[in-house]
Structure formats: C-alpha cells, structure tokens
N, C-alpha and C. Protein backbone atom coordinates (compact mmCIF):
# COMPACT_ATOMS: atom_id res chain seq x y z
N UNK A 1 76.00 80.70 157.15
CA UNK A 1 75.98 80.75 155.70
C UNK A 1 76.13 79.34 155.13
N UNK A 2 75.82 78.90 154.47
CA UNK A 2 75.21 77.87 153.46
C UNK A 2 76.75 77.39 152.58
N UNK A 3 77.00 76.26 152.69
CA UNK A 3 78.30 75.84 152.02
C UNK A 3 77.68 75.35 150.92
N UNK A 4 76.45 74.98 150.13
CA UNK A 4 75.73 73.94 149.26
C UNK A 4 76.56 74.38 148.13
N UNK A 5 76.93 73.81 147.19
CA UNK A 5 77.73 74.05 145.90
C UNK A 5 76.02 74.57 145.08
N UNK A 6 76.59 75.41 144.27
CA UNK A 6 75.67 75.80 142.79
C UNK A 6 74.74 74.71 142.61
N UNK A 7 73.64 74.54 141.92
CA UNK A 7 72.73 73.77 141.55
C UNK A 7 73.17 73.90 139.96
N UNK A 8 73.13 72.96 138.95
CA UNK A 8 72.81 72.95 137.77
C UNK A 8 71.51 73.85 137.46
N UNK A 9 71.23 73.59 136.47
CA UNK A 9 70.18 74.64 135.81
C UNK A 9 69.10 73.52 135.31
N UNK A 10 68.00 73.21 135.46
CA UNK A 10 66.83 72.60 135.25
C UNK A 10 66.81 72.00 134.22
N UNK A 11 66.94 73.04 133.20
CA UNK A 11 66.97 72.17 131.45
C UNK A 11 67.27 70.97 131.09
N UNK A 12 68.06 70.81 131.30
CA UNK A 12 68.82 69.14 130.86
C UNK A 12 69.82 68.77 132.39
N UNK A 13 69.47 68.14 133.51
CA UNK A 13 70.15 67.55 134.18
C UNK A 13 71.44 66.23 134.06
N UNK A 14 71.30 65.84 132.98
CA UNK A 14 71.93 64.37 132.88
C UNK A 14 73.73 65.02 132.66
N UNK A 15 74.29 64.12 133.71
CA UNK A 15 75.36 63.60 134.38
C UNK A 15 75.42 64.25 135.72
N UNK A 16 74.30 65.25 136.48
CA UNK A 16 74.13 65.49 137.56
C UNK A 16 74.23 64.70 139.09
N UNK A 17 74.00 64.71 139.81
CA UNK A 17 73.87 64.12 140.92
C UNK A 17 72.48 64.54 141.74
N UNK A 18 71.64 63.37 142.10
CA UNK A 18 70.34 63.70 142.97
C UNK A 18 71.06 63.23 144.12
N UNK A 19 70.93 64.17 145.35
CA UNK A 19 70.97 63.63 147.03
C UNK A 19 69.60 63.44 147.41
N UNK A 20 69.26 62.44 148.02
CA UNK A 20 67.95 62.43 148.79
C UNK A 20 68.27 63.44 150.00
N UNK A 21 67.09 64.15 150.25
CA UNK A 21 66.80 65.10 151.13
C UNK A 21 66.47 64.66 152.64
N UNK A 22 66.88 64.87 153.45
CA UNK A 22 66.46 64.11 154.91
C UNK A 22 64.94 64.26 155.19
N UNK A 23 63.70 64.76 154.24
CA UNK A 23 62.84 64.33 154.35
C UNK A 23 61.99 63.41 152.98
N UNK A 24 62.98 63.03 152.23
CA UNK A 24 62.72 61.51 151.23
C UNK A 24 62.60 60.99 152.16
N UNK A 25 61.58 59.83 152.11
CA UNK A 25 61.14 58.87 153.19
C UNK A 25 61.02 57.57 152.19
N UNK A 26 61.06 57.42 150.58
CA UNK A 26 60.66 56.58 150.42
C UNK A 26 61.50 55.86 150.15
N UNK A 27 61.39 54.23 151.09
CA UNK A 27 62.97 53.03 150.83
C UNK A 27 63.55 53.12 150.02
N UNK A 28 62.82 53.30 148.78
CA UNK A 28 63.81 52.99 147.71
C UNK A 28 64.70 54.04 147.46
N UNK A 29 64.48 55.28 147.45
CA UNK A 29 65.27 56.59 147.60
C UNK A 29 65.99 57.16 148.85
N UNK A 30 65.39 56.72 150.62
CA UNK A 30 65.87 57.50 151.26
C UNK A 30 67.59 57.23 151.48
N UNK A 31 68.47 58.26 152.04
CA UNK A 31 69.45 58.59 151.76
C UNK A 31 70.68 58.30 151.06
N UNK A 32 69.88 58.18 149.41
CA UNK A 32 70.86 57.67 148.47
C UNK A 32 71.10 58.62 147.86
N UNK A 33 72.11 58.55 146.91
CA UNK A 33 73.03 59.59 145.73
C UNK A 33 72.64 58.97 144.90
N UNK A 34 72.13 59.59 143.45
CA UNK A 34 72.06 58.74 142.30
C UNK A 34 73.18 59.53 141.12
N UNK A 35 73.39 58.86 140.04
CA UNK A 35 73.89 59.24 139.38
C UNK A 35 73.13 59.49 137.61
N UNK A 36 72.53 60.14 137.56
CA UNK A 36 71.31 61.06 136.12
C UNK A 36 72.24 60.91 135.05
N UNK A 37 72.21 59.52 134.62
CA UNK A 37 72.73 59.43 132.87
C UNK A 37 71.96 59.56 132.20
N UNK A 38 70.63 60.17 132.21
CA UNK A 38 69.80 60.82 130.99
C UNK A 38 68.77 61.68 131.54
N UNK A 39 68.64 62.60 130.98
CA UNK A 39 67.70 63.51 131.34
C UNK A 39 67.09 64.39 130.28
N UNK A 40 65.56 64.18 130.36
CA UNK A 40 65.19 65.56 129.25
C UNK A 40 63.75 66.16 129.69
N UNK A 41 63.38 67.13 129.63
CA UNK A 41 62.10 67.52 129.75
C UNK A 41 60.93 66.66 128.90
N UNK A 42 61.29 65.96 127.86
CA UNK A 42 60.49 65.11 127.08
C UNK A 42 60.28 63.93 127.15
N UNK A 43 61.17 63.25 127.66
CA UNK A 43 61.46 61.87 128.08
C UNK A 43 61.93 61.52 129.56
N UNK A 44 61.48 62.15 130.02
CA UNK A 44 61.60 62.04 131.50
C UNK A 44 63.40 61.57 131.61
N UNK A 45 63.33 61.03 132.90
CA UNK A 45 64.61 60.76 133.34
C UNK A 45 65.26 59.20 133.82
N UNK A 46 66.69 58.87 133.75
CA UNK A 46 66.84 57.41 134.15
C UNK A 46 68.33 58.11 134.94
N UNK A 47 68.39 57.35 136.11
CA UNK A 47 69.88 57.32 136.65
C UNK A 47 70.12 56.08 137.54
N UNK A 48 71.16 55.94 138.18
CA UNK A 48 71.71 54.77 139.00
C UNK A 48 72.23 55.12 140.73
N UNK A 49 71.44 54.21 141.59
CA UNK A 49 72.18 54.36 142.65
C UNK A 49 73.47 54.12 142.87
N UNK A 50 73.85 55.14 143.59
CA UNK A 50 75.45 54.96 143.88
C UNK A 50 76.38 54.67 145.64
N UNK A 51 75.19 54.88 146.20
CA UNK A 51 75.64 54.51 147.65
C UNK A 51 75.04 52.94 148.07
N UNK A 52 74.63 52.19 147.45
CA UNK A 52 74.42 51.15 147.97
C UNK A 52 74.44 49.70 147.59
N UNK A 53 76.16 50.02 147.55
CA UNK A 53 76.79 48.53 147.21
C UNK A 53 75.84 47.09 147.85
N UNK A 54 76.35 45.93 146.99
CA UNK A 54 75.70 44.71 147.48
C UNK A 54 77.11 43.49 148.31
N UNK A 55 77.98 44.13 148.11
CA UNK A 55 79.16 43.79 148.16
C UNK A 55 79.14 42.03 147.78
N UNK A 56 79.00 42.39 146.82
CA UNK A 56 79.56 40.98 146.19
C UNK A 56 79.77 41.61 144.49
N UNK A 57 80.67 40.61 143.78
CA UNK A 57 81.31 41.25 142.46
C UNK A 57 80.47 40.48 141.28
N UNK A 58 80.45 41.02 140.11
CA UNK A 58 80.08 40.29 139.19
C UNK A 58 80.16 38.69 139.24
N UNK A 59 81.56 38.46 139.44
CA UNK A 59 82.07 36.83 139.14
C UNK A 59 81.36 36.17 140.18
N UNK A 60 80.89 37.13 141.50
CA UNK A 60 80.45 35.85 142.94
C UNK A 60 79.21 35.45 142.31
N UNK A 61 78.55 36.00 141.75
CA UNK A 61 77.06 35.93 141.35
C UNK A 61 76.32 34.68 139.86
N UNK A 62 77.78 35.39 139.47
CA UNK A 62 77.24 34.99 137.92
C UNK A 62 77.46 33.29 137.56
N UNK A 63 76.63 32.69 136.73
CA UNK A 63 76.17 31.46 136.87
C UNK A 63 77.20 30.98 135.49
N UNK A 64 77.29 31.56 134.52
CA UNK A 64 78.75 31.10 133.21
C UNK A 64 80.42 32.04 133.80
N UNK A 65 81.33 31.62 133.24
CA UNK A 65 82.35 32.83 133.49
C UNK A 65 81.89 34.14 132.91
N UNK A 66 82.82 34.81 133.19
CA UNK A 66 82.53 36.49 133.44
C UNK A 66 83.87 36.61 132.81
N UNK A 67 83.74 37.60 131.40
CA UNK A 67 85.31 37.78 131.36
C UNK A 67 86.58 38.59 132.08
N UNK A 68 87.55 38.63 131.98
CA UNK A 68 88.59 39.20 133.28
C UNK A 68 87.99 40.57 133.55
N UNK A 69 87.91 41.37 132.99
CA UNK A 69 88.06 42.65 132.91
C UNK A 69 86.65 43.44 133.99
N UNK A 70 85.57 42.63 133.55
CA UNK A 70 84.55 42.63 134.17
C UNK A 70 84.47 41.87 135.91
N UNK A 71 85.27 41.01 135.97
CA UNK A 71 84.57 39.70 136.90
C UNK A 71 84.31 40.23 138.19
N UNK A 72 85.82 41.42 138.54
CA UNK A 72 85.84 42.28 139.83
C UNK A 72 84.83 42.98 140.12
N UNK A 73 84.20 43.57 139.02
CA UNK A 73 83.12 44.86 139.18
C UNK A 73 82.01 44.42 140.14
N UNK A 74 82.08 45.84 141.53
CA UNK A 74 81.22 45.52 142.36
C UNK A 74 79.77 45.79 141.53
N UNK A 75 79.04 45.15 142.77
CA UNK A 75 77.60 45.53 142.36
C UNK A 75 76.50 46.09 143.61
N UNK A 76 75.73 46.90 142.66
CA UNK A 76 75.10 47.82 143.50
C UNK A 76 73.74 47.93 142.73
N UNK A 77 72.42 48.15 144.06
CA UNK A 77 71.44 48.44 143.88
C UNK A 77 71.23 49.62 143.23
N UNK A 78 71.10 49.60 142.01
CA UNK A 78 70.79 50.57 140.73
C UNK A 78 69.71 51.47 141.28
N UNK A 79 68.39 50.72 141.61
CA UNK A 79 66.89 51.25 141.91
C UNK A 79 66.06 50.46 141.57
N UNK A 80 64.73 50.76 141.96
CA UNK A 80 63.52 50.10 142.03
C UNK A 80 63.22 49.54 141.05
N UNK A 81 63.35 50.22 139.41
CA UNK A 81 62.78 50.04 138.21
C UNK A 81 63.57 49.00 138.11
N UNK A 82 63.29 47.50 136.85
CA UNK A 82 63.66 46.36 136.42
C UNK A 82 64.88 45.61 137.05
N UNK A 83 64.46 45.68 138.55
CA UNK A 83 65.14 44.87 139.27
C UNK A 83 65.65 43.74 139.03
N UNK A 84 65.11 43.08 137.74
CA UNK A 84 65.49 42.07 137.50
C UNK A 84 66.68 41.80 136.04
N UNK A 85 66.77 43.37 136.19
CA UNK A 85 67.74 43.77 134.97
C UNK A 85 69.32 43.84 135.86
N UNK A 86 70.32 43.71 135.39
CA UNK A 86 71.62 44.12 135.32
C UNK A 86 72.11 44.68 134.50
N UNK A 87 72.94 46.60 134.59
CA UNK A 87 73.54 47.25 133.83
C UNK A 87 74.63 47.01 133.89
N UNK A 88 75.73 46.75 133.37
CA UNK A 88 77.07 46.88 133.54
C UNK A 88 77.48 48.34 132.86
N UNK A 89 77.94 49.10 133.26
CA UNK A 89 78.63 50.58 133.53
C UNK A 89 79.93 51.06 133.75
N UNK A 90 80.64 52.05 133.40
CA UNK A 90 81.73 52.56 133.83
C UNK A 90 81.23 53.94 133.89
N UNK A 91 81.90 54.51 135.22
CA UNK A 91 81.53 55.91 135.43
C UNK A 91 82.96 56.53 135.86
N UNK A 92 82.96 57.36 135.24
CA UNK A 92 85.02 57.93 135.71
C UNK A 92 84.80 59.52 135.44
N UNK A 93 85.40 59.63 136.30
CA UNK A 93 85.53 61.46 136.51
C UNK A 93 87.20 61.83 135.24
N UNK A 94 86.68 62.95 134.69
CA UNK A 94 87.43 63.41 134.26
C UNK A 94 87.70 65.08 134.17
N UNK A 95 89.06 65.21 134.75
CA UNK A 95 88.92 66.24 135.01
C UNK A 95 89.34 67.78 134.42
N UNK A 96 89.41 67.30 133.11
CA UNK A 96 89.59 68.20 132.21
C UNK A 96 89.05 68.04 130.92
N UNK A 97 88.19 68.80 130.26
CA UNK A 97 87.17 69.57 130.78
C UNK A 97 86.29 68.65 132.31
N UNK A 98 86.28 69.50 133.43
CA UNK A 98 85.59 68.46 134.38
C UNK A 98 84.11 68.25 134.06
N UNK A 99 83.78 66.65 134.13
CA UNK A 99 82.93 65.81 133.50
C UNK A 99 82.62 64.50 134.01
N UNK A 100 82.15 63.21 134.09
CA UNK A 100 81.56 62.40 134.43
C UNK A 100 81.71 61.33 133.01
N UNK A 101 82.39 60.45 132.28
CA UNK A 101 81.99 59.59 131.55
C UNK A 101 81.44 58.89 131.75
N UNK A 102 80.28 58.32 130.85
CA UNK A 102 79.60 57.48 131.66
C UNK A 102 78.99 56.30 130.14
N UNK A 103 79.44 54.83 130.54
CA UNK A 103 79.80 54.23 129.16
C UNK A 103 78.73 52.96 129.53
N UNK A 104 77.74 52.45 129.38
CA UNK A 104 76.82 50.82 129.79
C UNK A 104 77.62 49.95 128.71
N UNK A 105 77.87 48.76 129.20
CA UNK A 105 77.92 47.73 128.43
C UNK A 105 77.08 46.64 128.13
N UNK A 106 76.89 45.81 127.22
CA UNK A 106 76.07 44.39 127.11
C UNK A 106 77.06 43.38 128.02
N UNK A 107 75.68 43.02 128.91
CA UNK A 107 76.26 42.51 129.83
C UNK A 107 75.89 40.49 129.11
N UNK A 108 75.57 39.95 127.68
CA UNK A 108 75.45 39.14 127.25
C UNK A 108 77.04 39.20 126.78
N UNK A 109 77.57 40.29 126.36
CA UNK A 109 78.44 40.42 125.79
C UNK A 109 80.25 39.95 126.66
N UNK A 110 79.60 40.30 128.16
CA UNK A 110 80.69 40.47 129.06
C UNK A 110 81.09 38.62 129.28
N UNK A 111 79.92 37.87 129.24
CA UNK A 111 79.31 36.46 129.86
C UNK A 111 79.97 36.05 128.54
N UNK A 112 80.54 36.30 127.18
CA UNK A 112 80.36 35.70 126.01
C UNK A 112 81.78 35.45 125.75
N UNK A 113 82.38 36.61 127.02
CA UNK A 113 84.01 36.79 126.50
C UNK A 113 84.60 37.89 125.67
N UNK A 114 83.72 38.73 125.93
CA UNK A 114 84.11 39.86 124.88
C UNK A 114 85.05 40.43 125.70
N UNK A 115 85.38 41.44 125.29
CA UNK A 115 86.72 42.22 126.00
C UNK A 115 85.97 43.83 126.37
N UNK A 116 86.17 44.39 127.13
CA UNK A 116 85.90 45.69 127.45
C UNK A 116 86.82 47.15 127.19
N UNK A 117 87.02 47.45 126.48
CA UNK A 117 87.70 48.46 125.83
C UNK A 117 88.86 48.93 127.23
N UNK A 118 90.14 48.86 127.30
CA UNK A 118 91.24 49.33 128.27
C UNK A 118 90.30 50.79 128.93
N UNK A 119 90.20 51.61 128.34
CA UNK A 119 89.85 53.00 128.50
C UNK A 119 88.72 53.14 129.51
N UNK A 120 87.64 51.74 129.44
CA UNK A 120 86.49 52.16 130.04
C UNK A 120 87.02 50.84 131.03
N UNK A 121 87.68 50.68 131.69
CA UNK A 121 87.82 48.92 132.74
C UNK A 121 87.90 49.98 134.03
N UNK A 122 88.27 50.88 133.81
CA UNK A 122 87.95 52.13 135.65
C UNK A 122 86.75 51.99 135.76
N UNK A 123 86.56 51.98 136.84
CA UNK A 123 84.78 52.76 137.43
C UNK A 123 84.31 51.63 136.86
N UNK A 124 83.90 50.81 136.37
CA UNK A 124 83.36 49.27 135.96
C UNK A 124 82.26 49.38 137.34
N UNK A 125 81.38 49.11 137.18
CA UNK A 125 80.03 48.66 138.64
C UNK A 125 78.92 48.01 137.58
N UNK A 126 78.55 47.32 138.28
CA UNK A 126 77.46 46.35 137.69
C UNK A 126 76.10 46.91 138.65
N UNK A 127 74.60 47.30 137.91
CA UNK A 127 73.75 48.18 138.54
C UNK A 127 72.30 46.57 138.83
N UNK A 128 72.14 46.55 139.71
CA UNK A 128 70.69 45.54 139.53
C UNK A 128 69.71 46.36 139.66
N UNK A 129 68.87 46.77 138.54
CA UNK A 129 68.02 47.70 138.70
C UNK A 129 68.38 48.68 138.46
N UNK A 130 67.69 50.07 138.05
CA UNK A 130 67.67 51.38 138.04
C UNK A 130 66.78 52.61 138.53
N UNK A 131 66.59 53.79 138.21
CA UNK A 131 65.91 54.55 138.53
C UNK A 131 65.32 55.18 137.92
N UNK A 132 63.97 55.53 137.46
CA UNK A 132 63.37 56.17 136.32
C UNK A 132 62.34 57.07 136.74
N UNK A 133 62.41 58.01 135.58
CA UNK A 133 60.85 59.12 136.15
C UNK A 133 60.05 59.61 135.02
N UNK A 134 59.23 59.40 134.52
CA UNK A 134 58.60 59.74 133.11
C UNK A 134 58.45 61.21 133.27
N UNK A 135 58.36 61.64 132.53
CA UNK A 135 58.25 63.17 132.09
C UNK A 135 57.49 64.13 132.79
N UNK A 136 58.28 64.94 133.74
CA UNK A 136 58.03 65.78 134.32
C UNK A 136 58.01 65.53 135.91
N UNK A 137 57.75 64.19 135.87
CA UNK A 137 58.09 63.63 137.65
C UNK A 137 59.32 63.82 138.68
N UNK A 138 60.58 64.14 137.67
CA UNK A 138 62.05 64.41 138.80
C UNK A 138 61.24 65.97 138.64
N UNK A 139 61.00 67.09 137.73
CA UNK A 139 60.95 67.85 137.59
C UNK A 139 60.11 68.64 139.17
N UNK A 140 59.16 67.52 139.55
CA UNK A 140 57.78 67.88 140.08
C UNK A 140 58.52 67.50 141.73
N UNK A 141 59.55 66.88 141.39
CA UNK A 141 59.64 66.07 142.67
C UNK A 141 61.24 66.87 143.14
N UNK A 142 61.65 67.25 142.20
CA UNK A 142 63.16 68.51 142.99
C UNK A 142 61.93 70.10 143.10
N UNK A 143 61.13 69.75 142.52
CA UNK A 143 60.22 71.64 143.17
C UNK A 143 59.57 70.87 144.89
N UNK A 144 59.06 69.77 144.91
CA UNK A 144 58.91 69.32 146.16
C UNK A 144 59.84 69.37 147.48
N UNK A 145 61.34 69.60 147.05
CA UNK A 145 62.19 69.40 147.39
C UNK A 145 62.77 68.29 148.13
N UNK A 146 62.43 67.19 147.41
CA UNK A 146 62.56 65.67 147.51
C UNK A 146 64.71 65.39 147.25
N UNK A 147 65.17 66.06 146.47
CA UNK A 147 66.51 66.28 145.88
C UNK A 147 66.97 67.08 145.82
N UNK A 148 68.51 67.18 146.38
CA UNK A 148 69.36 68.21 145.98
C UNK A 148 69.92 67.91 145.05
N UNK A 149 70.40 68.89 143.62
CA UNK A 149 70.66 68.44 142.36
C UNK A 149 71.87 69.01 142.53
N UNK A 150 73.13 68.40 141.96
CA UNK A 150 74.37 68.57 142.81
C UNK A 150 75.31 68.79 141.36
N UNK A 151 76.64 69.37 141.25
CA UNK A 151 77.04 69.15 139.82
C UNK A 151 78.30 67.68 140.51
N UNK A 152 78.44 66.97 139.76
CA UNK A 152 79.21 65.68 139.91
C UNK A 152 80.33 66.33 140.71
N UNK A 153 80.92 65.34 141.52
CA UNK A 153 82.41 65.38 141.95
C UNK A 153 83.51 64.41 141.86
N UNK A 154 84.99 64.66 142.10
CA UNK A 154 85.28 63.35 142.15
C UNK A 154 85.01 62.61 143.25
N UNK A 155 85.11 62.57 144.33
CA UNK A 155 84.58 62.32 145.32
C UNK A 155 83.21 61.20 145.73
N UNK A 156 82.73 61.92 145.06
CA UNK A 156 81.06 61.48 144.39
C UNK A 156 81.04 60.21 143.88
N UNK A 157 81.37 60.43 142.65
CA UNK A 157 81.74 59.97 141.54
C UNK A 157 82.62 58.13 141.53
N UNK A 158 83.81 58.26 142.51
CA UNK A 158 84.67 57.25 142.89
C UNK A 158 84.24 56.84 144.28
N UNK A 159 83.38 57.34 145.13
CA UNK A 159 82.86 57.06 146.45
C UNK A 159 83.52 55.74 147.27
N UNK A 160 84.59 55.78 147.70
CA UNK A 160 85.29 55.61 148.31
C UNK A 160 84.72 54.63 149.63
N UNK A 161 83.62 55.18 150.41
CA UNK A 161 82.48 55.19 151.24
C UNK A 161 81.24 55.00 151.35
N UNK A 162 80.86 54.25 150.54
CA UNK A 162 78.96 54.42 150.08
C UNK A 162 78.58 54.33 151.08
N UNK A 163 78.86 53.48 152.63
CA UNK A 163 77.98 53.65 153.47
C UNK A 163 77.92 54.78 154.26
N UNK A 164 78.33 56.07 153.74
CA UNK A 164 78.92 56.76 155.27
C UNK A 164 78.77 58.35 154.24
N UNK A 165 78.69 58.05 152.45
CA UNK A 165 78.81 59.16 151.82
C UNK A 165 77.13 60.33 151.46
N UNK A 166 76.44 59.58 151.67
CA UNK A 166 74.90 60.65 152.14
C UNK A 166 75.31 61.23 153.35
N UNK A 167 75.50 60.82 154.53
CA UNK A 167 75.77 61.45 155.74
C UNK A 167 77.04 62.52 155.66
N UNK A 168 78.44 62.20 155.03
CA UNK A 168 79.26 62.75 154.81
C UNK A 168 79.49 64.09 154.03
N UNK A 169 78.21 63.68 153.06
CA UNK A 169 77.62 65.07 152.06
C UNK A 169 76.93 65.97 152.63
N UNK A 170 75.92 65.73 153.42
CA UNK A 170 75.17 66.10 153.77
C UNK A 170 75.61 67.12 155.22
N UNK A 171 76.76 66.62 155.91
CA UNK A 171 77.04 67.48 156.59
C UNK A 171 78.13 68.32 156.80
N UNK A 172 79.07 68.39 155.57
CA UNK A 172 79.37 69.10 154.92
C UNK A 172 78.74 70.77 153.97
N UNK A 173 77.42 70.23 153.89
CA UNK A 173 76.75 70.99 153.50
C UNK A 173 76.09 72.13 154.02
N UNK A 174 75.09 72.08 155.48
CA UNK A 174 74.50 73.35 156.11
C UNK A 174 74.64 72.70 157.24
N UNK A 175 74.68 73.61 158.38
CA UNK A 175 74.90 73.00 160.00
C UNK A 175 73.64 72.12 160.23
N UNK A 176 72.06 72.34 159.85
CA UNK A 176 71.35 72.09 159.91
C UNK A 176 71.20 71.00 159.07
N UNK A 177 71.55 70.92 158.12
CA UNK A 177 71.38 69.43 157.42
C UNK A 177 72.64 68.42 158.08
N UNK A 178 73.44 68.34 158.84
CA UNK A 178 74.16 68.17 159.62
C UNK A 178 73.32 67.48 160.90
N UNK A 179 72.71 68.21 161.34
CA UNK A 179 71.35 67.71 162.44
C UNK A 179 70.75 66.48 161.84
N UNK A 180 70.27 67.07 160.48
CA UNK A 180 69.13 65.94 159.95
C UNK A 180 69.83 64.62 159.78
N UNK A 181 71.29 64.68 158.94
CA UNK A 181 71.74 63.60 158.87
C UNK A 181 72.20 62.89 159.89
N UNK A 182 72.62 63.62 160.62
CA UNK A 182 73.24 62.64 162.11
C UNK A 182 71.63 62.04 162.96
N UNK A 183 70.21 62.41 162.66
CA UNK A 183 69.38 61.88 163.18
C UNK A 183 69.11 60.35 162.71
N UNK A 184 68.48 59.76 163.93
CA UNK A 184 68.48 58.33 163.33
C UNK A 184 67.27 57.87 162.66
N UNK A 185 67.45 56.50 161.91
CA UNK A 185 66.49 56.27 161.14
C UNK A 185 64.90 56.74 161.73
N UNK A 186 64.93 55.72 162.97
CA UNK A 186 63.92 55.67 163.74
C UNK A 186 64.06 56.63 165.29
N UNK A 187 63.54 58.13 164.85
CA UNK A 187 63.68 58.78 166.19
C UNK A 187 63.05 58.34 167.87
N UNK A 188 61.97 57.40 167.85
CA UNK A 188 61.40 57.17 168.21
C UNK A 188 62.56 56.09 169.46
N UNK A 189 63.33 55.15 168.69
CA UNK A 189 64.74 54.84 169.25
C UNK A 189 65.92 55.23 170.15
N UNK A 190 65.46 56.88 169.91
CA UNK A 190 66.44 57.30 170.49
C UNK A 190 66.50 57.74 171.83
C-alpha cells in the first residue's frame, strides 16, 4: 500500500511542492523539489529550486556589502529561467493555520543597506534563477507524470539535507519508488 500523502487539487497549486519523478530526465529538473510561489491556470506558473544549494552565502559572492541580516543567506540554484537574475526570499513554515510564507525581497535594496523586516530574517535563501511554465505547461506536464504535487511540509520546507532530500522523499514514499531512487544516475555504471 502506497504511503504518498494526498495530492492538492489542480486549480490553483501555488505554495505546493513539485518532486521530480524518477523518470524527469531533464538536468535542469531531474531529482529536484521545487517550491510553486505562483500558480494559475491563466498565467501559467513560477517556483524555486530547493534541493540544490551552491554553498556559498550571499556575502561570499557579492561585489558591495550585503547588509547583516541578509549576508548569511545561502544560495541556491532557483532554475533554468533568468539565470542571471537573483531572488532573495524567505520561506518559513507555519504551523498554524499550516502554511508556507513565502516573502521576495529587492535584492538592490539588501546591497543599499536596507534592513529586512525581524519577522521575515528565517528561511532567508538567495535563488540564482528560477522556474517557469506558461500556461498550461506544469498542467500538461503533472498529467505526463513528470511531478508529484505534494502539499508543503516542514521538513520540506526547512530541508535540513538538500543533497540526500529527493532520495529521502522519495523512499519514504512507495517501495518501488524506493528502487527508482536508490538507482544510479548512470545504470549503465553499475
């Protein structure tokens, strides 16, 4: 029997979770978690990778100071789309009503010395790049079964593990997706 938690409901996905499926093959997606801060049947969709830190922080990178609050915030490959963009973000689980906040900042603003509101300095990650799907493409591509559409966790959410948390989800989930994930990149290797 099948441990998979509930699926959300199609309509409006945003603050969901996409798992890549052990047969996503494509680099930029295969076995990442994203995190769906917008979603609509009309405007397609945008979210952020969440398993694949760059391990280095705002401050190692950045070319002016970085103000305090910000400087720590790791950074992570967002996605494919405007790679040449940086989001700065806070994402924090809350668990009453349980929920997902999810707050972007101006990241001209962070470089300028501004201050970042106490409330939102948790969950702080800086995104290079993002993930996008114009209208009707996540739609076309979870009936493909490219994604499992997941409702947030904390777990998730604070990932503790990015390198180890697709595999960790995943076999948790069905004995058989358990197989898939413990298979290696390149079977051919083995």
């Amino acid at each position: 029997m099948s441990t998979q938690p509930e699926l959300p409901q199609a309509g409006n996905l945003t603050g969901s979770l996409l798992v890549a499926t052990p047969g996503l093959l494509d680099p930029n997606f295969r076995r990442s978690i994203l995190f769906l801060s917008h979603h609509s049947a009309e405007e397609g969709a945008t979210g952020f990778i969440l398993n694949r830190p760059v391990r280095k922080t705002l401050s190692d990178v950045a070319k002016e100071p970085v103000s305090p609050e910000a400087s720590g915030a790791p950074i992570f490959v967002g996605g494919p789309v405007g790679r040449d963009e940086v989001v700065l973000a806070s994402l924090q689980w809350r668990p009453s009503p349980i929920s997902v906040a999810f707050q972007t900042f101006n990241l001209d603003a962070v470089f300028g010395g501004t201050v970042i509101p106490s409330e939102w300095q948790s969950g702080l990650r800086a995104f290079v790049g993002y993930a996008g799907w114009s209208r009707g493409q996540l739609e076309s591509e979870i009936a493909q079964k490219s994604w499992f559409v997941l409702p947030p966790s904390r777990g998730l959410i604070e990932m503790p593990n990015p390198d180890t948390a697709w595999r960790d989800l995943l076999r948790g989930m069905d004995p058989m997706l358990k197989l898939l994930a413990d298979a290696p990149d390149d079977p051919s290797l083995n």
